[in-house]
ModelCIF file with pLDDT and N, C-alpha, C, O atoms, coordinates in Angstrom:
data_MODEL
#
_entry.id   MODEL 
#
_entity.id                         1 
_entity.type                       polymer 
_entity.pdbx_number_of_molecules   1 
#
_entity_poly.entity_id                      1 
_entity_poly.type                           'polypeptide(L)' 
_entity_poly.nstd_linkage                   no 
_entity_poly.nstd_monomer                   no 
_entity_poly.pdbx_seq_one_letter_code       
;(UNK)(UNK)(UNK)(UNK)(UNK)(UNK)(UNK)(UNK)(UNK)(UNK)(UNK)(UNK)(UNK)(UNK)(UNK)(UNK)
(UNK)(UNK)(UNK)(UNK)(UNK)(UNK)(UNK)(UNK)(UNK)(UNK)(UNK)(UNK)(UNK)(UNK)(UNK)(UNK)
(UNK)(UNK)(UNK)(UNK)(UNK)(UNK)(UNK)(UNK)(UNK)(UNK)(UNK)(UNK)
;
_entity_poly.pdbx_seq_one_letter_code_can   XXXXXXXXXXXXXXXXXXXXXXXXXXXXXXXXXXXXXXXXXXXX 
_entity_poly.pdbx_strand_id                 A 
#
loop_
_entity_poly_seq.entity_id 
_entity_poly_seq.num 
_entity_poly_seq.mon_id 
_entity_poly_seq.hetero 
1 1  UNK n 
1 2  UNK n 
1 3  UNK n 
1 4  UNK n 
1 5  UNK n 
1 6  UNK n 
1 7  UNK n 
1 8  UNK n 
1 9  UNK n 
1 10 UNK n 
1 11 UNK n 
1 12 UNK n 
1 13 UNK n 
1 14 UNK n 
1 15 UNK n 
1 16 UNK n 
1 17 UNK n 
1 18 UNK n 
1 19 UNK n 
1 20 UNK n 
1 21 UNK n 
1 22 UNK n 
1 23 UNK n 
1 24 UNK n 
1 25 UNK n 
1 26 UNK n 
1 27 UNK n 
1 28 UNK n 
1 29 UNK n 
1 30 UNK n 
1 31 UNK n 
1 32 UNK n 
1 33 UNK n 
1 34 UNK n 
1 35 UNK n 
1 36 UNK n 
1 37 UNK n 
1 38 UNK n 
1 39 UNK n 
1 40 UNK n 
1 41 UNK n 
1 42 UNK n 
1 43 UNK n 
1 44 UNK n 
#
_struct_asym.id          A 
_struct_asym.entity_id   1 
#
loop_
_ma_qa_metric.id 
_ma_qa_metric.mode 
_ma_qa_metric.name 
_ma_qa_metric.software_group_id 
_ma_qa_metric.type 
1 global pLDDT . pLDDT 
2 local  pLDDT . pLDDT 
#
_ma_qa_metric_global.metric_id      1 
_ma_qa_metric_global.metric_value   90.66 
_ma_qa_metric_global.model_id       1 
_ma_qa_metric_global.ordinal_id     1 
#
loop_
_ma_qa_metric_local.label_asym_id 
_ma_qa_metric_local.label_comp_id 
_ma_qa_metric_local.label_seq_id 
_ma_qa_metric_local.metric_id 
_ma_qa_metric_local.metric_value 
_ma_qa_metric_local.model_id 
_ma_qa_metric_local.ordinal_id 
A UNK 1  2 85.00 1 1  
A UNK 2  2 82.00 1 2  
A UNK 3  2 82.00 1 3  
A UNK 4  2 85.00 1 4  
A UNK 5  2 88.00 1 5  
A UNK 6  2 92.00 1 6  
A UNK 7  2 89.00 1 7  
A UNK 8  2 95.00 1 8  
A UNK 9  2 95.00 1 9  
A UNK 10 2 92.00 1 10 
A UNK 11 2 93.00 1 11 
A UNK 12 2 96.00 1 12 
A UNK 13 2 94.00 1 13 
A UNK 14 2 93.00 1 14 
A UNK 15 2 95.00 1 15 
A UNK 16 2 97.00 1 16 
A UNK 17 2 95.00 1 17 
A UNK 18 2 95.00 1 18 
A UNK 19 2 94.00 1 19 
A UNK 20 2 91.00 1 20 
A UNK 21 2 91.00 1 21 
A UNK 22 2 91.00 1 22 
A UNK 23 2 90.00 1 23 
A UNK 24 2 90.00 1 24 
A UNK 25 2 87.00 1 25 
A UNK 26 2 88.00 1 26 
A UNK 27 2 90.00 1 27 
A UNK 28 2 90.00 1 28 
A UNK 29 2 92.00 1 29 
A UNK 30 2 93.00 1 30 
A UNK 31 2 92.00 1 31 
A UNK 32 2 93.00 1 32 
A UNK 33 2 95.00 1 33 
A UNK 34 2 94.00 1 34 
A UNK 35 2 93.00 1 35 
A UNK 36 2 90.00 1 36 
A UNK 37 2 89.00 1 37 
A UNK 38 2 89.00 1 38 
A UNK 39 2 93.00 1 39 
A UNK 40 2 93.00 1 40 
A UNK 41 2 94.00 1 41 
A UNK 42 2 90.00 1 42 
A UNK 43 2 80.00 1 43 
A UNK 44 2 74.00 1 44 
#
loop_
_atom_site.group_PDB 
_atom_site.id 
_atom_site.type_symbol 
_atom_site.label_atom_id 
_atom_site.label_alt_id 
_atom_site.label_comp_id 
_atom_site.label_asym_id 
_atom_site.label_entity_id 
_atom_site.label_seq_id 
_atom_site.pdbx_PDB_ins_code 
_atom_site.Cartn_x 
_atom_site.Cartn_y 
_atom_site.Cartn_z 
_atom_site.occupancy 
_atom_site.B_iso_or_equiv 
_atom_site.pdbx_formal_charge 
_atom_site.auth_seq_id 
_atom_site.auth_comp_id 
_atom_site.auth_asym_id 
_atom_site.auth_atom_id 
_atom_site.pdbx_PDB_model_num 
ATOM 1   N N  . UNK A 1 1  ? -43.688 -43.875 44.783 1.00 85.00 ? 1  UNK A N  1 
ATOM 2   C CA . UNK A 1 1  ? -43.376 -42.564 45.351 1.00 85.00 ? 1  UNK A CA 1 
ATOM 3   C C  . UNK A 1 1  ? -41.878 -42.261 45.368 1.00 85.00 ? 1  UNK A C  1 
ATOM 4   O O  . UNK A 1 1  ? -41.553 -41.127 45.719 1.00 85.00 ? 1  UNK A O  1 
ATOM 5   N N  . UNK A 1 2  ? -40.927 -43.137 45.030 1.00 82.00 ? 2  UNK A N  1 
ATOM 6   C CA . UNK A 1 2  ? -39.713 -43.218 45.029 1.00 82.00 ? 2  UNK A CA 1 
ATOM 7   C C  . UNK A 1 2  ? -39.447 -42.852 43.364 1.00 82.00 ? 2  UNK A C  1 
ATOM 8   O O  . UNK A 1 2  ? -39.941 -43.447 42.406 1.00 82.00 ? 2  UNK A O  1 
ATOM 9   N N  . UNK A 1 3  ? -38.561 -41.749 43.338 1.00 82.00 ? 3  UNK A N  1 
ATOM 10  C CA . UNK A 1 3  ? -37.417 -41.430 42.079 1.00 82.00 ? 3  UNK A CA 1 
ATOM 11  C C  . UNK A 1 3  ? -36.350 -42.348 42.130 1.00 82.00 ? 3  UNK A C  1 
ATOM 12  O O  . UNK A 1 3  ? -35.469 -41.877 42.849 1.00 82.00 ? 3  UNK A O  1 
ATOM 13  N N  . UNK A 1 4  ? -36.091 -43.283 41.750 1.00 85.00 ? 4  UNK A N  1 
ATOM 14  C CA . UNK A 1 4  ? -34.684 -43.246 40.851 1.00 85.00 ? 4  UNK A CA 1 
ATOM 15  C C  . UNK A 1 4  ? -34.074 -43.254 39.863 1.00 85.00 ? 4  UNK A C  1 
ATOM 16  O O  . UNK A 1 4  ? -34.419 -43.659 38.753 1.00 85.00 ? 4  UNK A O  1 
ATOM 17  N N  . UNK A 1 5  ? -33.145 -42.818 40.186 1.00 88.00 ? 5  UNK A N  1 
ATOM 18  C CA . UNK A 1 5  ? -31.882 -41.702 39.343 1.00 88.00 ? 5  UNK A CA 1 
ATOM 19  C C  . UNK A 1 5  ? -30.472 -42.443 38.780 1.00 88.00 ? 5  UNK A C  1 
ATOM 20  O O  . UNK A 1 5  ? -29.968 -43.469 39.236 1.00 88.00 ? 5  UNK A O  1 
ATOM 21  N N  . UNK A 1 6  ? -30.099 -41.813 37.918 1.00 92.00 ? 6  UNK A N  1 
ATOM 22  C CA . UNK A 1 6  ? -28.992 -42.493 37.376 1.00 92.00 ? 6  UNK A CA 1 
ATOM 23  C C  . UNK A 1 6  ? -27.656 -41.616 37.965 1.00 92.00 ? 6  UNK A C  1 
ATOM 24  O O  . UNK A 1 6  ? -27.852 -40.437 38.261 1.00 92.00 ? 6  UNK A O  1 
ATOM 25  N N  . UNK A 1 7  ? -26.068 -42.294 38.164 1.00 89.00 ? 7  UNK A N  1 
ATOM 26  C CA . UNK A 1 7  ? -24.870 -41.816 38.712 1.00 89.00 ? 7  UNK A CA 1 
ATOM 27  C C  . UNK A 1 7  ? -25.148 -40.146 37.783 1.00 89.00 ? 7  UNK A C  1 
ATOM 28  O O  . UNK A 1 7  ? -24.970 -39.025 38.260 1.00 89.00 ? 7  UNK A O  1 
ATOM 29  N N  . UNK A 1 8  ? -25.489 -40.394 36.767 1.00 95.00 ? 8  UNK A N  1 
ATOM 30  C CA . UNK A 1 8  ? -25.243 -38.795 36.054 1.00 95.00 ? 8  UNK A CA 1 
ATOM 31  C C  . UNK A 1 8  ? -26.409 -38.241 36.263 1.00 95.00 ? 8  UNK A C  1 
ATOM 32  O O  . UNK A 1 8  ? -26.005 -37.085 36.141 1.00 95.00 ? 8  UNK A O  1 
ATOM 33  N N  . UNK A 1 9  ? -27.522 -38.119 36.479 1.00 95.00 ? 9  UNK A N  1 
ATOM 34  C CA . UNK A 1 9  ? -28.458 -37.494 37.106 1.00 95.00 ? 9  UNK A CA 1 
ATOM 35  C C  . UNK A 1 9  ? -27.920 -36.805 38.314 1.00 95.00 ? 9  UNK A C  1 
ATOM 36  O O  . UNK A 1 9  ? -27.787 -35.581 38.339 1.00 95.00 ? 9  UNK A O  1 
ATOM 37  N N  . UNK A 1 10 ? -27.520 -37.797 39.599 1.00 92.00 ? 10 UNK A N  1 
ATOM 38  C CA . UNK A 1 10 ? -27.086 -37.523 40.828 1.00 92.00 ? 10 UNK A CA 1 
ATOM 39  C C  . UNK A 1 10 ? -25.973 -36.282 40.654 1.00 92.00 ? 10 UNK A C  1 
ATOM 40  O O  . UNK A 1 10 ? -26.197 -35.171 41.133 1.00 92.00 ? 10 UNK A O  1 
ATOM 41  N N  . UNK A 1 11 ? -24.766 -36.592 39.924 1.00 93.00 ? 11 UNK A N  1 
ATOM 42  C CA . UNK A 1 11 ? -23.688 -35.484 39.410 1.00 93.00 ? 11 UNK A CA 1 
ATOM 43  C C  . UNK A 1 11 ? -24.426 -34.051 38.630 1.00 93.00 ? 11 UNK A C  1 
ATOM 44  O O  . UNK A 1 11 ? -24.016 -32.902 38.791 1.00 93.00 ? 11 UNK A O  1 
ATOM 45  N N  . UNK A 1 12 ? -25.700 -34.491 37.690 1.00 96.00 ? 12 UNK A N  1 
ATOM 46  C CA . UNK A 1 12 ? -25.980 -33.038 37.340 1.00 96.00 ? 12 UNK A CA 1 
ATOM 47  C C  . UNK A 1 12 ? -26.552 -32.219 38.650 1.00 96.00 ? 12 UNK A C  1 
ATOM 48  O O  . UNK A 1 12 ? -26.315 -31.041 38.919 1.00 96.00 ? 12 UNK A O  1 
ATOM 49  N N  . UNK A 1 13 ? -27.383 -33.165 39.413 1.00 94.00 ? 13 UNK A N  1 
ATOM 50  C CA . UNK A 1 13 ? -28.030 -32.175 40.413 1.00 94.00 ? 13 UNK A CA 1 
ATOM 51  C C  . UNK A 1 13 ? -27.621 -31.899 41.452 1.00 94.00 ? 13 UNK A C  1 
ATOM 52  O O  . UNK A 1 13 ? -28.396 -31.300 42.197 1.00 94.00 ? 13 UNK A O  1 
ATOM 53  N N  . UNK A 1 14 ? -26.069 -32.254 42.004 1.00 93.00 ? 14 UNK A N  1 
ATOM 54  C CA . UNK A 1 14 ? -25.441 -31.825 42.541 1.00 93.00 ? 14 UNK A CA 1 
ATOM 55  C C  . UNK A 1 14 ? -24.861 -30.499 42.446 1.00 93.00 ? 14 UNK A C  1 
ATOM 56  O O  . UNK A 1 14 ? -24.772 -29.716 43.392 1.00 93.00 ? 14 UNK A O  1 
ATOM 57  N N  . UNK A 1 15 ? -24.382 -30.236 40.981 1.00 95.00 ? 15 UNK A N  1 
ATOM 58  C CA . UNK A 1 15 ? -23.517 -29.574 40.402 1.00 95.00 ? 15 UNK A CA 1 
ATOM 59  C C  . UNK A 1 15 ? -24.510 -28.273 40.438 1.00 95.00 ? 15 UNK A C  1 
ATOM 60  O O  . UNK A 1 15 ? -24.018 -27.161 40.626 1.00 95.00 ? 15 UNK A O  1 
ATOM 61  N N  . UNK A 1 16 ? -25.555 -28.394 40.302 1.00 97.00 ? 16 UNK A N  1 
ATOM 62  C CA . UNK A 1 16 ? -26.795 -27.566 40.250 1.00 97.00 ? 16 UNK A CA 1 
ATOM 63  C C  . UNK A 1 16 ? -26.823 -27.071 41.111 1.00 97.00 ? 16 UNK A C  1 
ATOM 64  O O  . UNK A 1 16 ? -26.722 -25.845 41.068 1.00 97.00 ? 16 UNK A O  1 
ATOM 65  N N  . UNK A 1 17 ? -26.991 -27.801 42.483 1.00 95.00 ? 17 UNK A N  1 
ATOM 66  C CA . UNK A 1 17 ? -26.968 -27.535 44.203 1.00 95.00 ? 17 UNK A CA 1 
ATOM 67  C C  . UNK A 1 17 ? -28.316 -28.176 44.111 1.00 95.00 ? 17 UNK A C  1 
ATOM 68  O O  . UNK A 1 17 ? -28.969 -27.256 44.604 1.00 95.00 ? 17 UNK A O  1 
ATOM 69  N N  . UNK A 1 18 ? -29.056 -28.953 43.876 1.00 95.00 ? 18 UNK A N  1 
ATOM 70  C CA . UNK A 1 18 ? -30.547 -29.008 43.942 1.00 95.00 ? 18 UNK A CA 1 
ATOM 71  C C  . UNK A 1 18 ? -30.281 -29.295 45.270 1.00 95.00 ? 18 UNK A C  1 
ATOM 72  O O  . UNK A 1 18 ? -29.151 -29.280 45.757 1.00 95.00 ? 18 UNK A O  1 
ATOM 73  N N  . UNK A 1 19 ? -31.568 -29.625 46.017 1.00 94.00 ? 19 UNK A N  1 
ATOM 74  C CA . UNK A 1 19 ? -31.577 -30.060 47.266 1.00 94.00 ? 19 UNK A CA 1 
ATOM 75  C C  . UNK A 1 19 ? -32.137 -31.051 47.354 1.00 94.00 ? 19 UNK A C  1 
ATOM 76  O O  . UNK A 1 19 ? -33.321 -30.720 47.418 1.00 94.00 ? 19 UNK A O  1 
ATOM 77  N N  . UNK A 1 20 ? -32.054 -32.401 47.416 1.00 91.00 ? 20 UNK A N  1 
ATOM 78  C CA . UNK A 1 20 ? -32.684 -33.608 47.781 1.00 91.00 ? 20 UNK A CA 1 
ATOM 79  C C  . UNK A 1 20 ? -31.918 -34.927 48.163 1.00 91.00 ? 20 UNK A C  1 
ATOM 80  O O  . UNK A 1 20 ? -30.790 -35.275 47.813 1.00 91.00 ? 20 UNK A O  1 
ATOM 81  N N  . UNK A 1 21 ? -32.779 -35.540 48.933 1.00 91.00 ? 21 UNK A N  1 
ATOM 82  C CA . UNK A 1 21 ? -32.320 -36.569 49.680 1.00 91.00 ? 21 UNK A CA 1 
ATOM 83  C C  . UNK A 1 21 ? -31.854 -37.469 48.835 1.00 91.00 ? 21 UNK A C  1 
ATOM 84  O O  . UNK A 1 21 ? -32.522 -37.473 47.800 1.00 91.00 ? 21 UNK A O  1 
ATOM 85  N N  . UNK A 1 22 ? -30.616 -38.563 48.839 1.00 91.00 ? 22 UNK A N  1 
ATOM 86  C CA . UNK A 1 22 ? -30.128 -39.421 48.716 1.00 91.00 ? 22 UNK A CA 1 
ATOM 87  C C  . UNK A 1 22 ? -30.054 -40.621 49.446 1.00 91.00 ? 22 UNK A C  1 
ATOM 88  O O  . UNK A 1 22 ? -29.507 -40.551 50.547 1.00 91.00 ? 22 UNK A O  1 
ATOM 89  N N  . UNK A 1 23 ? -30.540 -41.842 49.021 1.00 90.00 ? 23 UNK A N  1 
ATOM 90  C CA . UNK A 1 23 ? -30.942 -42.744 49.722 1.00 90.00 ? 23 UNK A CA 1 
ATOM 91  C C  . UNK A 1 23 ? -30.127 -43.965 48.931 1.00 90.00 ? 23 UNK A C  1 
ATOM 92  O O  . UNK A 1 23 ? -30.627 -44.567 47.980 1.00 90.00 ? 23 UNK A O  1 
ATOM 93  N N  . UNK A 1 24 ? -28.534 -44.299 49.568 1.00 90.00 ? 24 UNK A N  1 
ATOM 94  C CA . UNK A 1 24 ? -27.763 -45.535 48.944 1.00 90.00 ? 24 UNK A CA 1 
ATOM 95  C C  . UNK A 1 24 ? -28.135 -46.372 49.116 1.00 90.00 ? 24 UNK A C  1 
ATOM 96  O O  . UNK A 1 24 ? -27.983 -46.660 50.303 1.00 90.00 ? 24 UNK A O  1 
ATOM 97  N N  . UNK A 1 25 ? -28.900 -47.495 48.284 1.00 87.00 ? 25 UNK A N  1 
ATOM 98  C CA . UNK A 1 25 ? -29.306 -49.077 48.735 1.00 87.00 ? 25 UNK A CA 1 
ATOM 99  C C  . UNK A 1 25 ? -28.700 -50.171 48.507 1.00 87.00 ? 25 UNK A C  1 
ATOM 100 O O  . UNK A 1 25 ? -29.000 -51.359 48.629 1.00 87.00 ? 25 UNK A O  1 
ATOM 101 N N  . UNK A 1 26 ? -27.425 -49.370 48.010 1.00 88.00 ? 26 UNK A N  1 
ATOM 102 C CA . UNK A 1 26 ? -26.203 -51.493 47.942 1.00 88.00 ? 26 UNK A CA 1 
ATOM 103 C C  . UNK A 1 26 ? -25.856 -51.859 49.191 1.00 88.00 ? 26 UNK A C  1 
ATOM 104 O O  . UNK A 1 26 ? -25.973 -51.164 50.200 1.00 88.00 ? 26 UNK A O  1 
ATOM 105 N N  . UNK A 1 27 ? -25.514 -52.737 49.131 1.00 90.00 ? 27 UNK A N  1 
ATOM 106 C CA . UNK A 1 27 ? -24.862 -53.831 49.411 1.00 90.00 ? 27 UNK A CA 1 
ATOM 107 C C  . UNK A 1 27 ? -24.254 -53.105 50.585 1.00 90.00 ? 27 UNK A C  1 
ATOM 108 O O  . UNK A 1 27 ? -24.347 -51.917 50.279 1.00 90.00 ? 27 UNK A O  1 
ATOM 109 N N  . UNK A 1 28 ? -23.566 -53.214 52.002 1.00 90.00 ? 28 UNK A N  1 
ATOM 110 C CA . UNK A 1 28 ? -22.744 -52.732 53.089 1.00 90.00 ? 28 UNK A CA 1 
ATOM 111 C C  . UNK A 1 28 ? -21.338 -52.929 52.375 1.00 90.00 ? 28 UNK A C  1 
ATOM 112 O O  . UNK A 1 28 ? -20.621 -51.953 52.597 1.00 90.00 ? 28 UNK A O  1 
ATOM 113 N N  . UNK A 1 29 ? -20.814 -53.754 51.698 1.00 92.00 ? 29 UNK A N  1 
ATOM 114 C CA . UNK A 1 29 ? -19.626 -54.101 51.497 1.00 92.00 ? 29 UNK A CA 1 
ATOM 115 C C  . UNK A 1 29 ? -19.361 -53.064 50.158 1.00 92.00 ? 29 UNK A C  1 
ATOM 116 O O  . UNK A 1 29 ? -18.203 -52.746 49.886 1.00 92.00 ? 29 UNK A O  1 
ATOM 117 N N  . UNK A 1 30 ? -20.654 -52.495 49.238 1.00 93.00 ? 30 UNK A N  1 
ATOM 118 C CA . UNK A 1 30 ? -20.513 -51.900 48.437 1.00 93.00 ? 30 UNK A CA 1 
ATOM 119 C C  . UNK A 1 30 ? -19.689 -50.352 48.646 1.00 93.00 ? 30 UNK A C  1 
ATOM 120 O O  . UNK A 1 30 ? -18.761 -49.756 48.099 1.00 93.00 ? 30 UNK A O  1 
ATOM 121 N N  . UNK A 1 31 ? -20.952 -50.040 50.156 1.00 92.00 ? 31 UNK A N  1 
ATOM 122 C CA . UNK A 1 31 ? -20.828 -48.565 50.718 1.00 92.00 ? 31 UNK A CA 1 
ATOM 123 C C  . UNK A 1 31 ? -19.815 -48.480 51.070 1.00 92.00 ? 31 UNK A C  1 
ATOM 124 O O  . UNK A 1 31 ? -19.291 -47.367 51.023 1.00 92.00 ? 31 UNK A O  1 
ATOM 125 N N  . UNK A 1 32 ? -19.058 -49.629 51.594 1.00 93.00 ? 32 UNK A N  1 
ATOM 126 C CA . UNK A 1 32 ? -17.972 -49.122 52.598 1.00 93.00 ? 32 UNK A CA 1 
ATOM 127 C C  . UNK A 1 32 ? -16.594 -49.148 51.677 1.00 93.00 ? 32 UNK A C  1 
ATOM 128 O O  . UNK A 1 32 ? -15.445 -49.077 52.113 1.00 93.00 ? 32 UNK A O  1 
ATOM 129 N N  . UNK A 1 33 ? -16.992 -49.264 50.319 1.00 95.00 ? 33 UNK A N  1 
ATOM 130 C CA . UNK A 1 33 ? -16.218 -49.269 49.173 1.00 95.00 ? 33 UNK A CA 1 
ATOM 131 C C  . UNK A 1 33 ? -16.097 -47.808 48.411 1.00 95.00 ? 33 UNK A C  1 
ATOM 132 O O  . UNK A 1 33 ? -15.069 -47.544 47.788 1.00 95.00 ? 33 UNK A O  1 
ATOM 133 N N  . UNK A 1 34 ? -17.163 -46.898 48.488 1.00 94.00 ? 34 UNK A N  1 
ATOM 134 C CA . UNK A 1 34 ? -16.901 -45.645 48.672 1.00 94.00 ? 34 UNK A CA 1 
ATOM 135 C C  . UNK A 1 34 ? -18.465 -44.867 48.361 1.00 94.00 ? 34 UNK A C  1 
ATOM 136 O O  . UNK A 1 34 ? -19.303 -45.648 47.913 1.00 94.00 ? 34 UNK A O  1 
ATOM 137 N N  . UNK A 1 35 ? -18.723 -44.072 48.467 1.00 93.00 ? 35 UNK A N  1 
ATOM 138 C CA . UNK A 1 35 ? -20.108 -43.440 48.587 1.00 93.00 ? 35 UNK A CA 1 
ATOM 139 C C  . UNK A 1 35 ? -20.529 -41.946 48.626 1.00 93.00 ? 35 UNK A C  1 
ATOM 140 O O  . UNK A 1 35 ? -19.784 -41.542 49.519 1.00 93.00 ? 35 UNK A O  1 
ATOM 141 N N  . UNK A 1 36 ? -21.022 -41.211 48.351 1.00 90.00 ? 36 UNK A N  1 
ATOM 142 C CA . UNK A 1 36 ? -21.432 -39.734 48.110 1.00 90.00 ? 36 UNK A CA 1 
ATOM 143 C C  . UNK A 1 36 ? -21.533 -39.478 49.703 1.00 90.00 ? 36 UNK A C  1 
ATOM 144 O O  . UNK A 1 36 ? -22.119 -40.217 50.494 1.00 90.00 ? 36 UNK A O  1 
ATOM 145 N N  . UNK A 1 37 ? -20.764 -38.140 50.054 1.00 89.00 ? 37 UNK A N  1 
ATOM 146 C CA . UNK A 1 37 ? -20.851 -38.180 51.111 1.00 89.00 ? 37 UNK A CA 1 
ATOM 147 C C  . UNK A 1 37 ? -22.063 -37.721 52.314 1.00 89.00 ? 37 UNK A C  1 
ATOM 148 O O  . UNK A 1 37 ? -22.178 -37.849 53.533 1.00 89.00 ? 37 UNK A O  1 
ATOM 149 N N  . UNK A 1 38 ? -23.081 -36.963 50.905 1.00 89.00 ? 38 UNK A N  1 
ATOM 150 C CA . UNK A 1 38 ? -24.286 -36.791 51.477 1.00 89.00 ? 38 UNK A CA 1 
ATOM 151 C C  . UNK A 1 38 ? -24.844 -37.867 51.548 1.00 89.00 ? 38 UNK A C  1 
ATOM 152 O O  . UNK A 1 38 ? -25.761 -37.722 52.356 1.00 89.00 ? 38 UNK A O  1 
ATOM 153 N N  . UNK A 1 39 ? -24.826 -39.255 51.031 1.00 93.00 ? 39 UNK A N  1 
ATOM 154 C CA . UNK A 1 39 ? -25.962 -40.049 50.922 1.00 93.00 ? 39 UNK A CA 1 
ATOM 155 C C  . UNK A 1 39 ? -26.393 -40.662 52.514 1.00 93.00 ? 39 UNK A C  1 
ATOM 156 O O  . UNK A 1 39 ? -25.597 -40.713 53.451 1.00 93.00 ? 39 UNK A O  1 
ATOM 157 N N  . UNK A 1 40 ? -27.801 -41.094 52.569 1.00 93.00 ? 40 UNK A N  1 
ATOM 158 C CA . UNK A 1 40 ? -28.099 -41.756 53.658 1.00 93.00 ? 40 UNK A CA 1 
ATOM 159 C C  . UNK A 1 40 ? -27.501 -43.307 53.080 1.00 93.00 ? 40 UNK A C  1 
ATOM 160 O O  . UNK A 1 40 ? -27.392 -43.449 51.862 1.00 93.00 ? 40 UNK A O  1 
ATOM 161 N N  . UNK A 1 41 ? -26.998 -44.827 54.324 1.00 94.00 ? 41 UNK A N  1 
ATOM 162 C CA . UNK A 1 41 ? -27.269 -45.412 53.427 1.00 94.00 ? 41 UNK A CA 1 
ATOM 163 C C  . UNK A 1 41 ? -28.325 -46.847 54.379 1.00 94.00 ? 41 UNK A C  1 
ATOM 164 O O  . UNK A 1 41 ? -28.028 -47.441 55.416 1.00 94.00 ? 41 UNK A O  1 
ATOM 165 N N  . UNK A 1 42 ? -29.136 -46.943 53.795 1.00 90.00 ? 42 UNK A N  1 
ATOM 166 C CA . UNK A 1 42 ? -30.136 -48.268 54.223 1.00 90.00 ? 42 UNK A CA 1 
ATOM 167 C C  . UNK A 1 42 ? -30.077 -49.275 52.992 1.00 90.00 ? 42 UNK A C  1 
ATOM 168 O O  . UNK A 1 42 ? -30.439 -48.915 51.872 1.00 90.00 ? 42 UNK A O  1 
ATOM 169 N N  . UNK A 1 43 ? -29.750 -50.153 53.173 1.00 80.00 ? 43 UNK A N  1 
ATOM 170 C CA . UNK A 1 43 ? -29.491 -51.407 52.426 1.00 80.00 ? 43 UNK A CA 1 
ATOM 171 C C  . UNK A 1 43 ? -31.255 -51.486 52.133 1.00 80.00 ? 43 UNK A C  1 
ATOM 172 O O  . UNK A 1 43 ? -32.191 -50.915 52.694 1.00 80.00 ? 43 UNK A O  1 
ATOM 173 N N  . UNK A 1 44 ? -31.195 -52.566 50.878 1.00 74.00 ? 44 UNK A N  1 
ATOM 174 C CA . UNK A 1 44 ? -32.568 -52.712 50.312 1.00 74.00 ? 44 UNK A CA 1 
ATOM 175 C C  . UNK A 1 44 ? -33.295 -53.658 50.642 1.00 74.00 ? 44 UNK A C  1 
ATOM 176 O O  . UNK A 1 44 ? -34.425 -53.764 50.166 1.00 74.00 ? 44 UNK A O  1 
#
């Protein structure tokens, strides 16, 4: 039930305005390294 998407997917459908949730699953040390500022983030 889960999409995932590639960094350029995420950038086209931004750019678009689509509307959908973002769900970051790296690493804590990854996120806090820098991150979309819409994203939710829950580690995996």
């Amino acid at each position: 039930k889960v999409d995932e998407v590639s960094v350029e997917q995420v950038r086209q459908r931004l750019e678009r305005g689509d509307r959908f949730v973002l769900i970051d699953v790296r690493e804590d040390s990854e996120w806090s390294m820098g991150h979309i500022p819409q994203a939710i983030h829950i580690g995996r």
